[in-house]
Protein backbone atom coordinates (compact mmCIF):
# COMPACT_ATOMS: atom_id res chain seq x y z
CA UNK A 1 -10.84 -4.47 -30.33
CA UNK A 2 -14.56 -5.00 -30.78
CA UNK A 3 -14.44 -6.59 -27.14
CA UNK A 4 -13.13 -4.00 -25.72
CA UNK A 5 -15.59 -1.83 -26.95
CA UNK A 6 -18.81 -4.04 -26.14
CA UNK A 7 -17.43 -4.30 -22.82
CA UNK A 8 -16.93 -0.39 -22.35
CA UNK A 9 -20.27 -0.20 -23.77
CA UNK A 10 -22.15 -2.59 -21.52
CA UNK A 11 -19.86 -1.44 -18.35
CA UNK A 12 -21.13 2.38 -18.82
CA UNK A 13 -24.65 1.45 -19.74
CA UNK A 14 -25.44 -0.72 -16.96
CA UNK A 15 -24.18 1.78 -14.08
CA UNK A 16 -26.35 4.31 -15.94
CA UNK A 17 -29.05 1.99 -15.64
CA UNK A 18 -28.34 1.20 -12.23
CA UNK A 19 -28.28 4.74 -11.14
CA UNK A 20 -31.68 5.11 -13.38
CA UNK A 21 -33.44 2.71 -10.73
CA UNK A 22 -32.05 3.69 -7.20
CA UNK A 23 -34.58 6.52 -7.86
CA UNK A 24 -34.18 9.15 -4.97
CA UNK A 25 -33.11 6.88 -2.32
CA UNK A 26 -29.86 8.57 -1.78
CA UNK A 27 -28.11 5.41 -2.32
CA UNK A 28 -25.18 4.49 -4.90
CA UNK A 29 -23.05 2.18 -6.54
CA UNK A 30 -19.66 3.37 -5.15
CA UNK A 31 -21.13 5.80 -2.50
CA UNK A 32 -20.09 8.81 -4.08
CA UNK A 33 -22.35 11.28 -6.34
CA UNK A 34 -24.93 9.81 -8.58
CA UNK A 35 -23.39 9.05 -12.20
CA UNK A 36 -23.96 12.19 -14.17
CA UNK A 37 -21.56 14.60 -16.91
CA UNK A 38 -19.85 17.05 -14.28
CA UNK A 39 -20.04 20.10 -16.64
CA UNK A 40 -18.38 22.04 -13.90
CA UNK A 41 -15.23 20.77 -14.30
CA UNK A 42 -15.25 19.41 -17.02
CA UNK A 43 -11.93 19.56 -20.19
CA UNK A 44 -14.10 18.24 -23.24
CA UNK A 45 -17.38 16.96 -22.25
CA UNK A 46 -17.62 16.14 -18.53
CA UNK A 47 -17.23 12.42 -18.65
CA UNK A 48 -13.83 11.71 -16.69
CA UNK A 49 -15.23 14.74 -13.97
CA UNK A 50 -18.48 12.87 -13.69
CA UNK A 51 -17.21 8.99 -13.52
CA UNK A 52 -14.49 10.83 -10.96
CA UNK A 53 -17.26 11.86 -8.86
CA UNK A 54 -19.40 8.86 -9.11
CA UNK A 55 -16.13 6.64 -8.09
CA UNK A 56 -13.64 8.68 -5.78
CA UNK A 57 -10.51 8.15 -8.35
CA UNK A 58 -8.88 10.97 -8.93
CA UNK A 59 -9.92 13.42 -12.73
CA UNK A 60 -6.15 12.51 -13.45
CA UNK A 61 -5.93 9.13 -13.49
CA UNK A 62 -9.28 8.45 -15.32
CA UNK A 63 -8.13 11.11 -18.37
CA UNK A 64 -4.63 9.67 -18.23
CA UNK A 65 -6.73 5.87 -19.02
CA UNK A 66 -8.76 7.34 -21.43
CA UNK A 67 -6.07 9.07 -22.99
CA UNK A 68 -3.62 5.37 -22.82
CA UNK A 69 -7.09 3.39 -24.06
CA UNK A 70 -7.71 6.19 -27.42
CA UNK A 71 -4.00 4.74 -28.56
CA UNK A 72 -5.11 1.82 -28.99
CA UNK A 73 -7.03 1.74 -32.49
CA UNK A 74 -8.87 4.71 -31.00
CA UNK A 75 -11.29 2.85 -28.72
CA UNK A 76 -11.39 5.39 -25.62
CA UNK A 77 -12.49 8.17 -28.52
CA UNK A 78 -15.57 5.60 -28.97
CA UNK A 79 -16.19 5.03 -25.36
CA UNK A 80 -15.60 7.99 -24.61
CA UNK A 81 -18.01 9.80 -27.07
CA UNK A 82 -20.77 6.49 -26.36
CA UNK A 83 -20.54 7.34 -22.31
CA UNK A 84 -21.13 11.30 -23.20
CA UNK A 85 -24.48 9.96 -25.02
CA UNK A 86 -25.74 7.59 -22.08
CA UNK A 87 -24.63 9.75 -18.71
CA UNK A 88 -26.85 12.43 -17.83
CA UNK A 89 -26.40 15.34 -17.24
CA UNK A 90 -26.09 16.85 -13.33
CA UNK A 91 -29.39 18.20 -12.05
């Protein structure tokens, strides 16, 4: 389980980073919007909305992963509550 989690953790982390040193060259990871909490559209905190945004996979299937991954030992509660500290928010 503790895998899992150190992976989440370092997966999250380094696209923040990444994101933290394109600057304002208009240019990321997946093409999308920059990787920030989508408060807008957000159901708890504005994670899945933002990482939906920042990748082009649909809200659903991201909530319906993070809902399959907190089943198991409750790791996607963790991950999900570690990327809400690490993304920024929009603006």
């Amino acid at each position: 389980m503790w895998w899992l989690l150190r992976l989440a953790a370092y997966g999250i982390s380094s696209l923040a980073v990444w994101e933290y040193f394109q600057g304002t060259t208009e240019r990321y990871f997946f093409g999308g919007e920059p990787l920030t909490l989508d408060v807008e559209h957000e159901m708890l905190l504005g994670v899945c909305a933002g990482l939906s945004n920042y990748t082009g996979i649909d809200v659903t299937i991201l909530r319906l992963v993070w809902i399959i991954a907190s089943f198991y030992r409750g790791v996607g509660v963790l991950i999900y509550i570690l990327a809400f500290l690490v993304m920024p928010l929009k603006g």
